[in-house]
Protein backbone atom coordinates (compact mmCIF):
# COMPACT_ATOMS: atom_id res chain seq x y z
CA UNK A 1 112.12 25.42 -43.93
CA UNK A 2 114.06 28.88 -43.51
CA UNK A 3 110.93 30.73 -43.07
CA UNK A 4 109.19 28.31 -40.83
CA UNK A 5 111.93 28.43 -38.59
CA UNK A 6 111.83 32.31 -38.37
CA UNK A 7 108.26 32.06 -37.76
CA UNK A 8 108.20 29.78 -35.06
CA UNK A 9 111.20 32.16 -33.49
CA UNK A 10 109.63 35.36 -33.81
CA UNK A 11 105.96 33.70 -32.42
CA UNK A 12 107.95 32.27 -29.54
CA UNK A 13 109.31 35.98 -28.76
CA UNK A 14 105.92 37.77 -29.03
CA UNK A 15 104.35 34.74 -26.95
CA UNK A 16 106.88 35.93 -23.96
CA UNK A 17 107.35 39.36 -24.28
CA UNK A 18 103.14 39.04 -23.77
CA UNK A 19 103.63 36.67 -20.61
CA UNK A 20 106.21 38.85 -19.22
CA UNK A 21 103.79 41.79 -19.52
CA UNK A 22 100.95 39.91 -17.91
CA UNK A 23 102.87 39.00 -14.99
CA UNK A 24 103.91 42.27 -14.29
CA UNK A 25 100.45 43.90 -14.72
CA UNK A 26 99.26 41.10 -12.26
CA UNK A 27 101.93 41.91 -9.77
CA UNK A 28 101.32 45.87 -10.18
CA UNK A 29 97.71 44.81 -9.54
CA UNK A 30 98.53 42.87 -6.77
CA UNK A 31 100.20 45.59 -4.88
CA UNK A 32 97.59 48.11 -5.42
CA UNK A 33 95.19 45.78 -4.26
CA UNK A 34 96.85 44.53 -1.31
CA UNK A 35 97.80 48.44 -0.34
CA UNK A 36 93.98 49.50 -0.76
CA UNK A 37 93.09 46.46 1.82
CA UNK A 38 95.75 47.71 4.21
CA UNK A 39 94.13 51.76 3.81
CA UNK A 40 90.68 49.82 4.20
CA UNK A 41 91.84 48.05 7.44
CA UNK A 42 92.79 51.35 9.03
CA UNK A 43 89.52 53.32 8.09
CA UNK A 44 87.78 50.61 9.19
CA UNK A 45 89.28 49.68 12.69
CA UNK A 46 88.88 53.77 12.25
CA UNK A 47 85.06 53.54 11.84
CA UNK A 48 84.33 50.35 14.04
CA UNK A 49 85.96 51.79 16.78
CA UNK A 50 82.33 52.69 18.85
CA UNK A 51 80.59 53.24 22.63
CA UNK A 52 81.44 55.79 25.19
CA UNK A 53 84.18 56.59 27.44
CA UNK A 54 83.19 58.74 30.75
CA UNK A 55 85.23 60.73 32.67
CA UNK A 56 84.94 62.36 35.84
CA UNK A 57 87.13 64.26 38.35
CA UNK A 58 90.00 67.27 38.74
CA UNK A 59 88.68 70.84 37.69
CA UNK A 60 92.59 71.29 37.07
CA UNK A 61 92.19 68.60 34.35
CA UNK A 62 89.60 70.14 32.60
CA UNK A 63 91.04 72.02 29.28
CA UNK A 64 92.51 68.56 28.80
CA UNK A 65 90.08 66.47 29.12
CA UNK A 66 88.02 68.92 27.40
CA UNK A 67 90.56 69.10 24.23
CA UNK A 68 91.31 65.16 24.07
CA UNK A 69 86.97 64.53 24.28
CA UNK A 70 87.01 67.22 21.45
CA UNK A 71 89.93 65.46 19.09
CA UNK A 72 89.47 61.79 19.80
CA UNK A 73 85.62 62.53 18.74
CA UNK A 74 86.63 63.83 15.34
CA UNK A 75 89.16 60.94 15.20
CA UNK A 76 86.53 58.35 16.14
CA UNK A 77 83.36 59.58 15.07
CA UNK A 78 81.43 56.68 16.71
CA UNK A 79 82.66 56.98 20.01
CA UNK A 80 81.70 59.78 22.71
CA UNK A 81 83.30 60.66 25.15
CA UNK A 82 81.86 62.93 27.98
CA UNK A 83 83.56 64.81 31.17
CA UNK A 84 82.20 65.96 34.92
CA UNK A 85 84.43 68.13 36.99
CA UNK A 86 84.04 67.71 40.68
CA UNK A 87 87.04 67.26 42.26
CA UNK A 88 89.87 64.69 42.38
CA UNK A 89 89.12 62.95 45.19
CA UNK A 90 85.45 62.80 43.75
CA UNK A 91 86.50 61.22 40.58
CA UNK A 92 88.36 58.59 42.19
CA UNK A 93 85.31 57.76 44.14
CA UNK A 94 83.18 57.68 40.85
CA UNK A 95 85.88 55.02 39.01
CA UNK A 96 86.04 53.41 42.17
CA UNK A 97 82.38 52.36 42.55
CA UNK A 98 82.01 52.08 38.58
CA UNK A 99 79.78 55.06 37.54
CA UNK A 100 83.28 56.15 35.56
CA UNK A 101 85.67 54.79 32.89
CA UNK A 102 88.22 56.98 33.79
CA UNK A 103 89.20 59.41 37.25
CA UNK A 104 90.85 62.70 36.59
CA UNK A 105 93.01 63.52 39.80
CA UNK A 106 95.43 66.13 39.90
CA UNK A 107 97.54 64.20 42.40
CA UNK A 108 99.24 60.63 43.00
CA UNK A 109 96.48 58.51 44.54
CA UNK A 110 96.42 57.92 47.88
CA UNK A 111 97.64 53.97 49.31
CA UNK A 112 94.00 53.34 50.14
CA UNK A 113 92.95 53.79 47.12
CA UNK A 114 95.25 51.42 45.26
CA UNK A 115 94.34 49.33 47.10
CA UNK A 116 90.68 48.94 45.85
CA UNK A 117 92.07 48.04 42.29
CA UNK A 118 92.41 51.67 41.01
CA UNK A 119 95.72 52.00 38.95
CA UNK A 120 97.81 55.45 38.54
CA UNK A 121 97.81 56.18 34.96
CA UNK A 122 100.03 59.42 35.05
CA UNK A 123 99.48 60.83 31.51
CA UNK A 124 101.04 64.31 31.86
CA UNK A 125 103.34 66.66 34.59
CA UNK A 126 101.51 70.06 35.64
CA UNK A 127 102.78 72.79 37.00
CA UNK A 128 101.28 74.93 39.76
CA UNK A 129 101.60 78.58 39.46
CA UNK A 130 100.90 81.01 42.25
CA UNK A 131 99.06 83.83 41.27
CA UNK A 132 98.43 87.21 42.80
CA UNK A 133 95.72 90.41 41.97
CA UNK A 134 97.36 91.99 39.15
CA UNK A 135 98.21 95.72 40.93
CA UNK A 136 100.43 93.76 43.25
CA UNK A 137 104.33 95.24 42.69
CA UNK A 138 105.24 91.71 44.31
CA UNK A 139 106.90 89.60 41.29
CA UNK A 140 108.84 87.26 43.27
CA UNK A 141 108.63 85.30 46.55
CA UNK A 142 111.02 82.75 48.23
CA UNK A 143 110.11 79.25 48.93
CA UNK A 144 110.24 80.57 52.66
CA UNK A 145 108.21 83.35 52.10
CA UNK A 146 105.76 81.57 50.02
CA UNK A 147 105.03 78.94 53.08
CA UNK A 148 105.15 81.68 55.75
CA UNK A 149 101.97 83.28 53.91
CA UNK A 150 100.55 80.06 53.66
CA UNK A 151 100.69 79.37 57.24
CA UNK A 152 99.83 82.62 58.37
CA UNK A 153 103.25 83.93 59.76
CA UNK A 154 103.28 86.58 57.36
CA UNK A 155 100.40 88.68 56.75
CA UNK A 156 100.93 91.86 55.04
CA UNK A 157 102.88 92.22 51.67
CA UNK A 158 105.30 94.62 53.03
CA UNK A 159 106.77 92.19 54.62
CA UNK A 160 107.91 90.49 51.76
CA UNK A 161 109.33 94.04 49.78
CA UNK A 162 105.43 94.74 48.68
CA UNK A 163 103.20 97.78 49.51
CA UNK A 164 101.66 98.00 53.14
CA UNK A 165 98.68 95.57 52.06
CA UNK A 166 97.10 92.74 54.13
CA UNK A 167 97.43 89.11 52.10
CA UNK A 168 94.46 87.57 51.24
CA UNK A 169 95.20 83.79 50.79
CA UNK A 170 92.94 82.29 48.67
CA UNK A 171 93.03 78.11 48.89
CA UNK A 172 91.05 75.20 47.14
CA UNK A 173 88.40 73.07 49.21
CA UNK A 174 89.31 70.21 50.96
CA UNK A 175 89.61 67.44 48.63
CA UNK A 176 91.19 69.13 45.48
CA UNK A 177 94.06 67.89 43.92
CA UNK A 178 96.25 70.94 43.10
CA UNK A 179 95.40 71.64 47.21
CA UNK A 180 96.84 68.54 48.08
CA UNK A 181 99.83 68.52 45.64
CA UNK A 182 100.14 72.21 46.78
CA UNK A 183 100.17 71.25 50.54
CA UNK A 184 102.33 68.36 50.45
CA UNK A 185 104.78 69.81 47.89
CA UNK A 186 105.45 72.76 50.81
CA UNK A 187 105.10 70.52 53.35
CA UNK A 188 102.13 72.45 54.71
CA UNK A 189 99.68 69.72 55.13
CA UNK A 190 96.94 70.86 57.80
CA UNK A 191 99.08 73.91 58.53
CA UNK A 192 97.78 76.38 55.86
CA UNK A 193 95.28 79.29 57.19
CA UNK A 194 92.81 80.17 54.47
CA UNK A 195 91.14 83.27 54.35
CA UNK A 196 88.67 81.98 51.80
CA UNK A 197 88.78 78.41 50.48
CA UNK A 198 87.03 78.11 46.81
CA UNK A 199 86.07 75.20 45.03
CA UNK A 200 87.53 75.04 41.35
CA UNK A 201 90.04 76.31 39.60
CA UNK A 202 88.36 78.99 37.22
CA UNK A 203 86.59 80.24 40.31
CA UNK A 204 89.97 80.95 42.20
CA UNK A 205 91.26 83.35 38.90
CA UNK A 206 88.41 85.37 39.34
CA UNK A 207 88.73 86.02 42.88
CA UNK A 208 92.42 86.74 42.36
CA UNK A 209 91.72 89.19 39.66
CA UNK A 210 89.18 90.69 41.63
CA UNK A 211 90.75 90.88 44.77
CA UNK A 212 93.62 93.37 45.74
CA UNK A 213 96.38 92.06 47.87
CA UNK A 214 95.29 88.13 47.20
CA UNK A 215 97.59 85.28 46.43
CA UNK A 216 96.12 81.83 45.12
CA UNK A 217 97.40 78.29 43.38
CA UNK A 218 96.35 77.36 39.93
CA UNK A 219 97.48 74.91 37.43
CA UNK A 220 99.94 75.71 34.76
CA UNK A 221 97.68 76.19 32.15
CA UNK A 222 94.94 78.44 32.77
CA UNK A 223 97.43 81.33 33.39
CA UNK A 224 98.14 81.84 29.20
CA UNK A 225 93.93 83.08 29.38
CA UNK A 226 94.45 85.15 32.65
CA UNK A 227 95.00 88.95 33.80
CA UNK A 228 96.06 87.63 36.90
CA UNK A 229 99.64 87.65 37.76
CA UNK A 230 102.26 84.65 38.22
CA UNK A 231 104.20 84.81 40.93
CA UNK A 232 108.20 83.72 40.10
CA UNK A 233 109.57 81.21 43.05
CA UNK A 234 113.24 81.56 44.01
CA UNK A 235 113.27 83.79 40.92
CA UNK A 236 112.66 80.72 38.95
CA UNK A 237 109.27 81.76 36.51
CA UNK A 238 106.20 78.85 36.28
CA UNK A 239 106.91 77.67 32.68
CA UNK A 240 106.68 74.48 31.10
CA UNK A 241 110.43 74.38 30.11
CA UNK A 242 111.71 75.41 33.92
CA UNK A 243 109.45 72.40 34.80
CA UNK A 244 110.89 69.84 32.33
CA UNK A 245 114.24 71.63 33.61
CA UNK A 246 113.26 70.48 37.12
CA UNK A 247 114.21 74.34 38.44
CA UNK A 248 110.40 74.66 39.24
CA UNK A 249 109.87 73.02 41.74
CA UNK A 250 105.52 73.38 42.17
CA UNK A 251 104.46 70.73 39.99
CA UNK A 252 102.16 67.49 40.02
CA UNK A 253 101.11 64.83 37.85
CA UNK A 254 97.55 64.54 35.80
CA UNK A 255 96.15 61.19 36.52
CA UNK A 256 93.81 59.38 34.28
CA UNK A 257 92.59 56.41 36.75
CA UNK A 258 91.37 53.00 35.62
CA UNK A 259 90.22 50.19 37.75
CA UNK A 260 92.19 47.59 36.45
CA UNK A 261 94.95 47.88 34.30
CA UNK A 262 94.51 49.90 30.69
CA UNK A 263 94.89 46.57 29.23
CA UNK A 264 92.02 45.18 30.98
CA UNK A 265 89.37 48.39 29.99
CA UNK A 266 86.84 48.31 27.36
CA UNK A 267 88.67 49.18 23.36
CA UNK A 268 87.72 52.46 23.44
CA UNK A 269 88.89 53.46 26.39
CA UNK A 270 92.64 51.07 25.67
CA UNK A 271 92.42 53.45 22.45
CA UNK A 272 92.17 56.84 24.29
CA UNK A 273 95.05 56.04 26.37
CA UNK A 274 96.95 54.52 22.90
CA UNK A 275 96.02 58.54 21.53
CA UNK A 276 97.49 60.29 24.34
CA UNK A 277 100.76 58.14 24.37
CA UNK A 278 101.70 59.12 20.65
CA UNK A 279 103.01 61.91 19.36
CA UNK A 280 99.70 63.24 17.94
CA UNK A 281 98.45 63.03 21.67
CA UNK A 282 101.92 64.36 23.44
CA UNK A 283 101.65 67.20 21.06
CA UNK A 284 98.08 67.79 22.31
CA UNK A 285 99.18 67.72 25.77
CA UNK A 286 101.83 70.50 25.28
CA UNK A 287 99.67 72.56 23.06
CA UNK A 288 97.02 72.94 26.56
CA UNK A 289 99.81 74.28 28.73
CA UNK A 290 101.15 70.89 30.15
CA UNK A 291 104.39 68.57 30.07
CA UNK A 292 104.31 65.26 28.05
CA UNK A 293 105.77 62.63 28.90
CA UNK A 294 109.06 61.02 27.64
């Protein structure tokens, strides 16, 4: 009876310790599976993710809308995403009338133009540097100085502790954004005397590199790739940090327009603007010159 006893006892303990071990494998199991299906949900939302997002707009916006098409391609290999450069103004007309997802302005829009559905998306803060020919011994201007060149008051760089050179102002066209931040910033609107007025923002470099005694306005960022040479204001330098700082005080937003609300555009495009609001896409934004957002 003993030994029946200790049977039954030690069958009873091998019969658990075996359930217990199932359970556990089932639960380990469990969890791997279940974290696989999560990995598989985000490669696939990943991979599904598909179309095209256009873009069209500020030649000030272009190394970043180059550099986001670029990185939210590799990240999305389904989607494509292309870019024109012809102006602010000109891409706000192209999201306007629907040939666009998205218009690049390097300015606040206009009341007007709100007023036809399109909706500031401000994605990044820009600085505008002011650039002269390289030779120049001129490092530094005042604010005053700055607008009396602008509006033709002063004329010759001796005048403002330079050499005994005439200024050649160099402007953007009529319609640019970094004109019209530029203008409105100095309070120069329709007051500014151009000697040449050129119409992008690579374009306006070249002639300042090339040009003794010339002055021009640029964004932030294409100065790092440059041999042209920025111009301090109030002996406050165009950097990133002195515009985060707020002790520069040339600087505009980067618009990304919709018509409609971001929550009312196509996935893709919701998705773009999702990328450039996390880190992955604030750290892009820095990396091209700019300032992210908080």
């Amino acid at each position: 009876m003993k030994k029946i006893f200790k049977f039954l006892l030690t069958t009873t303990l091998v019969f658990t310790t075996l359930v217990g071990c199932g359970t556990a494998a089932t639960n380990d199991t469990t969890a791997t599976n279940d974290t696989e299906q999560a990995n598989n949900a985000d490669e696939s939302s990943t991979v599904d993710l598909s179309g095209s997002i256009t873009m069209n707009g500020s030649t000030s916006m272009e190394k970043l809308a180059n550099s986001l098409s670029e990185v939210f391609m590799q990240k999305y290999p389904n989607v494509t995403v292309t870019a024109q450069f012809t102006g602010s103004s000109a891409g706000v007309e192209a999201v306007t009338n629907g040939t666009v997802d998205i218009g690049n302005s390097s300015r606040n829009l206009k009341d007007e133009e709100k007023e036809k559905g399109i909706v500031e998306n401000i994605v990044a803060i820009d600085g505008i540097a002011t650039i002269t020919n390289p030779e120049n011994t001129v490092s530094n201007l005042t604010l005053d100085q700055l607008k009396g060149i602008y509006d033709g008051t002063i004329k010759n760089w001796k005048e403002v502790g330079g050499e005994d050179m005439g200024i050649v102002v160099i402007g953007r066209e009529a319609g640019s954004g970094t004109r019209g931040a530029f203008e409105e910033i100095l309070d120069l609107e329709d007051k500014c005397v151009y000697t040449q007025e050129i119409d992008s923002t690579g374009a306006v470099v070249g002639k300042v590199e090339s040009t003794p005694g010339s002055i021009g306005y640029v964004s932030l960022d294409v100065i790092h790739n440059s041999t042209a040479k920025p111009l301090s204001l109030d002996g406050v330098e165009p950097t990133a940090e002195n515009i985060k700082s707020g002790e520069y005080m040339l600087s505009r937003p980067f618009v990304m327009a919709t018509k409609g609300e971001i929550s009312e555009q196509k996935p893709e495009v919701q998705e773009l603007f999702n990328f450039l609001n996390s880190a992955e896409g604030k750290d892009l934004i820095e990396k091209v010159g700019l300032v992210a957002l908080n």
